[in-house]
Protein backbone atom coordinates (compact mmCIF):
# COMPACT_ATOMS: atom_id res chain seq x y z
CA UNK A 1 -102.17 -52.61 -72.65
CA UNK A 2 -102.05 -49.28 -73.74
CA UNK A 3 -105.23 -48.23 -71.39
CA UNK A 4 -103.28 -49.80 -68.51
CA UNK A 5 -99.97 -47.32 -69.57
CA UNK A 6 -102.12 -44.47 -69.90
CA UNK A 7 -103.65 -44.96 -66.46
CA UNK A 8 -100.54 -45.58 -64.86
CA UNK A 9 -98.85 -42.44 -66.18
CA UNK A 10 -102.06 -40.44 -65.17
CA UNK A 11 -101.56 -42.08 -61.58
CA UNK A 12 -98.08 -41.02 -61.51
CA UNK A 13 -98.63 -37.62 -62.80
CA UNK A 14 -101.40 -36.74 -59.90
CA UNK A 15 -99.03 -38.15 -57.04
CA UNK A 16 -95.88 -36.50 -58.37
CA UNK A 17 -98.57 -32.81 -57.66
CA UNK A 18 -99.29 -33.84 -54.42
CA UNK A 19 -95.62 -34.20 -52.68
CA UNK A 20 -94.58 -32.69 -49.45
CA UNK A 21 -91.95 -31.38 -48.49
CA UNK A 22 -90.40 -30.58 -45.25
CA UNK A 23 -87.61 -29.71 -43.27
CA UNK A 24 -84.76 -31.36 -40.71
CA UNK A 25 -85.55 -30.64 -37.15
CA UNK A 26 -84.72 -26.96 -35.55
CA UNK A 27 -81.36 -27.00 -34.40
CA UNK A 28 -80.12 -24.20 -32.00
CA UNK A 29 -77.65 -21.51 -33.41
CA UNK A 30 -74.38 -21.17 -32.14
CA UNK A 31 -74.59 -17.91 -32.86
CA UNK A 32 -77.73 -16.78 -31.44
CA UNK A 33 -76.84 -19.20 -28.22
CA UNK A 34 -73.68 -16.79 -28.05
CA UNK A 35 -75.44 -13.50 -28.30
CA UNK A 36 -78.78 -14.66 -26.23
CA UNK A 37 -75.33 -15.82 -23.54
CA UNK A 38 -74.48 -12.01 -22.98
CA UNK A 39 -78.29 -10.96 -22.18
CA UNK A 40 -77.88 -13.68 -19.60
CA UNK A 41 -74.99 -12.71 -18.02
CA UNK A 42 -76.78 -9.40 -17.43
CA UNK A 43 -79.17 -11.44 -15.47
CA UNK A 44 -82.47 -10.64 -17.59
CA UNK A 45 -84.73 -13.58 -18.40
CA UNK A 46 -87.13 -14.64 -21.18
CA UNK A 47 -89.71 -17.25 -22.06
CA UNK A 48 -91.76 -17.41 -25.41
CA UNK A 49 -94.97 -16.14 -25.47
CA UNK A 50 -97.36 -16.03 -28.02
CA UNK A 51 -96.43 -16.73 -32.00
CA UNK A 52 -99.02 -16.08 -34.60
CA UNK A 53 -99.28 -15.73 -38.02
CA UNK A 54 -100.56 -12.72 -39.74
CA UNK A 55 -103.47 -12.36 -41.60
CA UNK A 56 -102.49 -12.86 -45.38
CA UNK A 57 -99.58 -14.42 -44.71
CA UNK A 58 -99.65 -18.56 -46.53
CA UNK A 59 -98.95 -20.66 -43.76
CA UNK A 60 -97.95 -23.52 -45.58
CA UNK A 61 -96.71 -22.17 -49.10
CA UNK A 62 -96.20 -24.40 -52.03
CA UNK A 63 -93.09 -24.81 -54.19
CA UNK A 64 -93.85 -24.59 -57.95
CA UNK A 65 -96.37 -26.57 -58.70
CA UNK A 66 -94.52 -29.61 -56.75
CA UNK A 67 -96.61 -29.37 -53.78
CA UNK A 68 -96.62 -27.70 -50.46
CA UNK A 69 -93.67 -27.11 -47.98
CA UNK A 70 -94.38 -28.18 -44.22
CA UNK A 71 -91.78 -25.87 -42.91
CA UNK A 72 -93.43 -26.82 -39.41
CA UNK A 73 -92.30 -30.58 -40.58
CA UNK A 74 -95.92 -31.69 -39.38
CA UNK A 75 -96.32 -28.99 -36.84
CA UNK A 76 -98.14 -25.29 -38.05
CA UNK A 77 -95.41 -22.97 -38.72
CA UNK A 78 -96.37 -20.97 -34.95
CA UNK A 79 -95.82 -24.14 -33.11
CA UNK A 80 -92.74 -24.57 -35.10
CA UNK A 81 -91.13 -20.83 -34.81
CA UNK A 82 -92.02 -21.34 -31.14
CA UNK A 83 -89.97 -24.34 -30.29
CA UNK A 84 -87.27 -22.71 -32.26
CA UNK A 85 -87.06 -19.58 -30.45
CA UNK A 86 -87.76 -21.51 -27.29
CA UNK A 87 -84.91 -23.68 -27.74
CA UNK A 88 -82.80 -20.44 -28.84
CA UNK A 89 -83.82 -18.91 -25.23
CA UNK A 90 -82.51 -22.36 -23.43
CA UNK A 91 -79.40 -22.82 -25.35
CA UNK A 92 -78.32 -18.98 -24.58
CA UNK A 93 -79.52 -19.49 -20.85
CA UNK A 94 -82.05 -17.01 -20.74
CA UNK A 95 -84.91 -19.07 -20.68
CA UNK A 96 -86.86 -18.93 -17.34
CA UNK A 97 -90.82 -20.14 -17.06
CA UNK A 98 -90.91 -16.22 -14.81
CA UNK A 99 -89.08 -14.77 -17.79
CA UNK A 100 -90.82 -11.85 -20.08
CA UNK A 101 -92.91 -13.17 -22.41
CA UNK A 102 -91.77 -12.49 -25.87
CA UNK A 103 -94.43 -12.80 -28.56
CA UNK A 104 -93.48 -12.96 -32.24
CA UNK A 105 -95.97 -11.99 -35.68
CA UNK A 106 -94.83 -14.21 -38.36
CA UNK A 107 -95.69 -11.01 -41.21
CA UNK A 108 -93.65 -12.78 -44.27
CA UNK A 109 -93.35 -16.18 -45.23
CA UNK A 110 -92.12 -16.64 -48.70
CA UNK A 111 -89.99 -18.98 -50.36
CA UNK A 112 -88.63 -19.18 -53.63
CA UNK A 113 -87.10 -22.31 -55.24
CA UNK A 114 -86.59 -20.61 -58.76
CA UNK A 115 -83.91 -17.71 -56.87
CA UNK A 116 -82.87 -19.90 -54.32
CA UNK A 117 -84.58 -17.52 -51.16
CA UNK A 118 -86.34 -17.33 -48.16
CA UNK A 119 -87.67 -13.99 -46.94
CA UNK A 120 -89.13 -14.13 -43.62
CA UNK A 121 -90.85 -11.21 -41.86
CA UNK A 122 -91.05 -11.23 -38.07
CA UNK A 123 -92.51 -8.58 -35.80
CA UNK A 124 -91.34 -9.24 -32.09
CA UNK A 125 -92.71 -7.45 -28.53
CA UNK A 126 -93.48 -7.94 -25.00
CA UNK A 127 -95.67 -6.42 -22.18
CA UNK A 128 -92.33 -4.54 -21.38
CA UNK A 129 -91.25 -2.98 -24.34
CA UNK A 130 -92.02 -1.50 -28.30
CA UNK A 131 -91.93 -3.98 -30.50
CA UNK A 132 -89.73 -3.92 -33.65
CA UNK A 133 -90.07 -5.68 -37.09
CA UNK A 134 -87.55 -7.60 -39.00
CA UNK A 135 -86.78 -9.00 -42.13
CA UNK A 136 -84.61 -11.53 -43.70
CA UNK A 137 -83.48 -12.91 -46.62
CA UNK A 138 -82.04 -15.89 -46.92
CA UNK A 139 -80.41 -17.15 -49.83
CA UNK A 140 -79.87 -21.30 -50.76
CA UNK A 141 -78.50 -22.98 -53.76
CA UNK A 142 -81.42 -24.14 -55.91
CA UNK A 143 -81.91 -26.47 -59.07
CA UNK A 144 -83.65 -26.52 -62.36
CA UNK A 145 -85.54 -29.82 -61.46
CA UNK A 146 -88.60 -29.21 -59.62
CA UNK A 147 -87.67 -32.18 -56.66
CA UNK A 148 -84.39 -31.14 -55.92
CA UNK A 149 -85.06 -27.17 -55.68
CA UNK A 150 -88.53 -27.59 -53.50
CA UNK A 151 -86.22 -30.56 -51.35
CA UNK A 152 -83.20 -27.47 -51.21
CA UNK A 153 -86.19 -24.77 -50.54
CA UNK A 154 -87.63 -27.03 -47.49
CA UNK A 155 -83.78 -27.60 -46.45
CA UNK A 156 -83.35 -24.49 -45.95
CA UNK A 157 -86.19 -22.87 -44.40
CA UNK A 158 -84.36 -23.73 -40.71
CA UNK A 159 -81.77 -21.91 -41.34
CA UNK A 160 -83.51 -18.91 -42.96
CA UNK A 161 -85.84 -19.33 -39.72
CA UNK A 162 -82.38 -19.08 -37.49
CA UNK A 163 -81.37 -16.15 -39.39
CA UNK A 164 -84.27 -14.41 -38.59
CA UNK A 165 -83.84 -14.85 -34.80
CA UNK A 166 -80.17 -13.60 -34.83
CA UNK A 167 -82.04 -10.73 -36.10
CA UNK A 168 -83.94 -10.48 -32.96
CA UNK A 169 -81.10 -11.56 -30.66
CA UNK A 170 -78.57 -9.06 -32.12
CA UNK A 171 -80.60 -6.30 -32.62
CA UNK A 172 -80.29 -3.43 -29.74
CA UNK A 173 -83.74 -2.73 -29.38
CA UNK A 174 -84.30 -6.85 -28.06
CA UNK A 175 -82.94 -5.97 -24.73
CA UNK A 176 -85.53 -3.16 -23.98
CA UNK A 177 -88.53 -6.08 -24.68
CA UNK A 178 -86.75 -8.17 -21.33
């Protein structure tokens, strides 16, 4: 009996390491739709070009010692920042398959579920243009328990993600890359 309890609670405590946690789907900004709505009006078009991830940069970082967070929610986090910003380009109307491609460095990717942030580093250009870096910081309401701050950490890496595109929307130099 007690071998059976002590394998069980081993068993528990190696699954309970290896939890995953990801975020909701990418859902479009009203405010980046609004600002990427003015660049359209102007007539200048976009599509997405290239998103990598730069050297050094973890990919797929972990949240204590929870487990990792799939902040590509099964994708890799370029194919995920990719569909975002593409579906940022289409819901502000500058999205056209002739557009300028706009290529994005993911240079910072670091949560942290004990301060309740998200700093993301993103370096933007085109064929068109000089490229300009960004970076945000995006702060969530955490927890002391490991489960709920890693599921609040994964939670909010979409919005920290959206925040980091109004940072390329809104900024000035973003017109000079179309």
């Amino acid at each position: 009996m007690t071998s059976k309890f002590a394998l069980s609670v081993a068993i528990g405590l190696m699954l309970a390491g290896c939890d995953s946690y990801s975020p909701p789907q990418y859902q479009s900004s009203p405010s980046n739709a609004i600002a990427l709505q003015s660049i359209a009006a102007t007539g200048k078009a976009a599509s997405v070009g290239t998103v990598t991830v730069a050297e050094g940069v973890n990919a797929r970082p972990t949240c204590r010692l929870a487990g990792p967070i799939d902040v590509g929610g099964g994708m890799d986090i370029a194919t995920a920042v990719k569909q975002a910003l593409q579906a940022e380009f289409l819901a502000g109307g500058i999205h056209s398959a002739r557009g300028v491609p706009i290529n994005v460095e993911i240079t910072e990717l670091k949560p942290n579920s004990v301060k309740g942030q998200w700093t993301l580093g993103l370096k933007v250009d085109s064929a068109k243009g000089a490229g300009f870096n960004t970076r945000t910081i995006h702060k969530f309401s955490t927890s002391f328990s490991a489960v709920a701050a890693c599921n609040n950490t994964a939670d909010a890496f979409n919005r920290a993600l959206a925040s980091g595109l109004n940072k390329i929307v809104t900024d000035p130099r973003f017109r000079n890359l179309l």
